[in-house]
Protein backbone atom coordinates (compact mmCIF):
# COMPACT_ATOMS: atom_id res chain seq x y z
CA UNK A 1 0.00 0.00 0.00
CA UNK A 2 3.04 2.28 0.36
CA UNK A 3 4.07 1.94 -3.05
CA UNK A 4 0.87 2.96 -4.42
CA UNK A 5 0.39 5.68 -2.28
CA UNK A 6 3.69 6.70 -3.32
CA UNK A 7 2.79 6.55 -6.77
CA UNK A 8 -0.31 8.95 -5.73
CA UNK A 9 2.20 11.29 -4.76
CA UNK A 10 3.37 14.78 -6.58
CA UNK A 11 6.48 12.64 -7.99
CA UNK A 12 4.24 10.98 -10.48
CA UNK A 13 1.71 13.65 -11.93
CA UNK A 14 1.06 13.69 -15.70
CA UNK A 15 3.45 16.01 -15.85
CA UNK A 16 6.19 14.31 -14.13
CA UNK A 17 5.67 10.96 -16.28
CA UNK A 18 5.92 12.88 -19.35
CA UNK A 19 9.26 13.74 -19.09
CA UNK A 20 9.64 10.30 -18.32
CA UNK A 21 8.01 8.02 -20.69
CA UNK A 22 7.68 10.66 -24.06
CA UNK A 23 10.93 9.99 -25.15
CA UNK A 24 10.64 6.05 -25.06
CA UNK A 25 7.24 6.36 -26.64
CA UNK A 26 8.55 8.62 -29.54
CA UNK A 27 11.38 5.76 -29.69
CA UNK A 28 9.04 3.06 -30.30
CA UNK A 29 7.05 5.83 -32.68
CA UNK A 30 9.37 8.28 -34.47
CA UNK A 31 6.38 8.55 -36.74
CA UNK A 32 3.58 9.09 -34.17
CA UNK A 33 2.32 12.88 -34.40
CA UNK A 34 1.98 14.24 -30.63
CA UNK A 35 -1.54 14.35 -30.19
CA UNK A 36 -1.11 10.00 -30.18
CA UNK A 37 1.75 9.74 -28.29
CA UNK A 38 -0.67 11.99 -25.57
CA UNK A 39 -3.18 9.32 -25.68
CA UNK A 40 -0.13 6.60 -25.68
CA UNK A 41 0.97 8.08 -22.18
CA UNK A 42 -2.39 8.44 -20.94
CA UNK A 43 -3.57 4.85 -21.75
CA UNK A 44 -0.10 3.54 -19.75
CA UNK A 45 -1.24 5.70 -17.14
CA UNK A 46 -4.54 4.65 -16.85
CA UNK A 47 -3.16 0.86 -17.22
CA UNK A 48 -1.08 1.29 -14.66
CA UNK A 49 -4.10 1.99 -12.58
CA UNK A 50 -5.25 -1.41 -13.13
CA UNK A 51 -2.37 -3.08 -12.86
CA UNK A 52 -1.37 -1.11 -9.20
CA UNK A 53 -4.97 -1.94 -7.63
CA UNK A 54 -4.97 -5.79 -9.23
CA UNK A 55 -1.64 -6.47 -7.60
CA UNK A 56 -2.49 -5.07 -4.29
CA UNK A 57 -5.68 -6.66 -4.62
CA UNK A 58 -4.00 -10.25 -5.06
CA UNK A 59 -1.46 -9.25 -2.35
CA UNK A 60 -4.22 -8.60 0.42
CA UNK A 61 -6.29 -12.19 -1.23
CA UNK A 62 -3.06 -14.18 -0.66
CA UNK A 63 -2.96 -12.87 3.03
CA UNK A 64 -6.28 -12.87 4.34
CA UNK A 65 -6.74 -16.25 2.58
CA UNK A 66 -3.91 -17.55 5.05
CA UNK A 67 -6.60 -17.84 7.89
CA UNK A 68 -8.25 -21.59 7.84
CA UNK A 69 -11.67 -20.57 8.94
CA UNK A 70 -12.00 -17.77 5.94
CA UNK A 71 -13.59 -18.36 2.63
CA UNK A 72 -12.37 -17.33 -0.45
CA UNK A 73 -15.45 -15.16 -0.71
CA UNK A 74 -14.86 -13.58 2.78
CA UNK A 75 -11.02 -12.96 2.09
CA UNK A 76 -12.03 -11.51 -1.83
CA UNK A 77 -14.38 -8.72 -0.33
CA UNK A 78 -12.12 -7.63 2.72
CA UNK A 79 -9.50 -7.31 0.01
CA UNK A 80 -12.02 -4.98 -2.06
CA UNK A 81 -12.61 -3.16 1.22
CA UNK A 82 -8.94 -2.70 1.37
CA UNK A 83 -8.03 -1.89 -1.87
CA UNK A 84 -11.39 1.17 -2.27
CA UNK A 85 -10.21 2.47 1.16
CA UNK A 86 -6.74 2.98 -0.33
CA UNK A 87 -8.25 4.02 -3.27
CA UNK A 88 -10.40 6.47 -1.79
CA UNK A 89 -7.42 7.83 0.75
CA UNK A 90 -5.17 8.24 -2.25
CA UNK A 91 -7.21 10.00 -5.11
CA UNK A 92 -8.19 12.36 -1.91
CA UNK A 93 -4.97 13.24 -1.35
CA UNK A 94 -4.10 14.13 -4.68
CA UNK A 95 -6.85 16.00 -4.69
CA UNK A 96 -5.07 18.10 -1.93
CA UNK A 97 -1.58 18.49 -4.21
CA UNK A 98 -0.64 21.53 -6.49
CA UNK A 99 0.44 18.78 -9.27
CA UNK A 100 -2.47 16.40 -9.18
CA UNK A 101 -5.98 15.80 -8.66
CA UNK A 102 -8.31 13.16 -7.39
CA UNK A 103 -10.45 11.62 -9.87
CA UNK A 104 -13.36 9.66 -9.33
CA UNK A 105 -12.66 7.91 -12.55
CA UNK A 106 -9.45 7.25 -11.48
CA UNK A 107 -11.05 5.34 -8.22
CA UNK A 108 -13.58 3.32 -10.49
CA UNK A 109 -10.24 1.88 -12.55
CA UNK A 110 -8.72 0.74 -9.39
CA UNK A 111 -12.02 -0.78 -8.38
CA UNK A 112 -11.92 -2.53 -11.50
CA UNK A 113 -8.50 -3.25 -11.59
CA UNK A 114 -8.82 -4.89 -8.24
CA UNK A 115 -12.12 -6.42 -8.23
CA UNK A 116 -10.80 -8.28 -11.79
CA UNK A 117 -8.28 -10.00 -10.05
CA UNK A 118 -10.43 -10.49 -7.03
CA UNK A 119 -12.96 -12.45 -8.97
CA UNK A 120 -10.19 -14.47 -10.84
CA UNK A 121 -8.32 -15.32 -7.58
CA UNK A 122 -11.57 -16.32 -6.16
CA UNK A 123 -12.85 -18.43 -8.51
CA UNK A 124 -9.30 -20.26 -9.04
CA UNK A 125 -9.09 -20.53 -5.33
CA UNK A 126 -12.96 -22.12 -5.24
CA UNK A 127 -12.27 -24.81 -7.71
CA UNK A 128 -8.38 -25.72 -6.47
CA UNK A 129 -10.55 -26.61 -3.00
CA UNK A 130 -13.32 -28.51 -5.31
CA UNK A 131 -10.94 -30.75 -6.88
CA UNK A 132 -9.81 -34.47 -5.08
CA UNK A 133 -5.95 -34.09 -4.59
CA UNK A 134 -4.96 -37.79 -5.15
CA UNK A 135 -0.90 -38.73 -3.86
CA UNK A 136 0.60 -39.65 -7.27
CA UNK A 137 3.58 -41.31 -4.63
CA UNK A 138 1.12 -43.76 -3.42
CA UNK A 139 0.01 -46.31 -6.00
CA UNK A 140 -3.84 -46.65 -6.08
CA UNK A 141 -5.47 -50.19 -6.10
CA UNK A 142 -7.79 -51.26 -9.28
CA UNK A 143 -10.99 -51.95 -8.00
């Protein structure tokens, strides 16, 4: 959750990025006329909105999974909890910086970035419990 609060923070506005990832994109495009290599950065950035919240949302399934008396379905909507609190905390706070601001689109990409991996997790997790582990070390008897 540090890390993507840190990436919330004045060190990675629009702006900031720019300067970072323009001259790789015009690189990869020498052709590209600005106006796409705008939308280029701005499609990575909202990507990597997805991408932050799905990790952190897998992170916080993993963990609260740990417990033996919690479902997958229990441990998939803490972890949602977790990740739109964070969510919430850090679009406010950019709203509060000079270089950024909070975006309530923003929030509903990491909702869907996390609740995507959420429901993949969970459904994985659901059928790995449905299915009869046999010991492959143990030979089995023809009956």
């Amino acid at each position: 959750m540090i890390v993507v609060l840190y990436l919330g923070s004045a060190y990675f506005g629009a702006e900031q990025t720019r300067d970072l990832v323009s001259p790789i994109l015009k690189w990869l495009a020498p052709t590209a006329p600005p106006a796409a290599l705008q939308a280029a950065h701005l499609l990575l950035r909202k990507l990597c909105h997805l991408s932050e919240y799905g990790i952190l949302a897998f992170l916080w399934f993993r963990t609260l999974i740990a417990r033996p008396d919690r479902s997958p379905r229990a441990a998939a909507w803490l972890a949602l909890g977790i990740c739109l609190t964070c969510a919430f905390v850090d679009e406010a706070h950019q709203s509060m910086l000079l270089t950024r601001t909070g975006s309530a689109r923003d929030l509903v990409l990491d909702a869907a970035g996390a609740l995507g991996v959420l429901i993949v997790s969970r459904t994985r997790r659901e059928a790995g419990d449905r299915i009869p582990w046999v010991d492959v070390a143990t030979p089995q008897s023809a009956e």
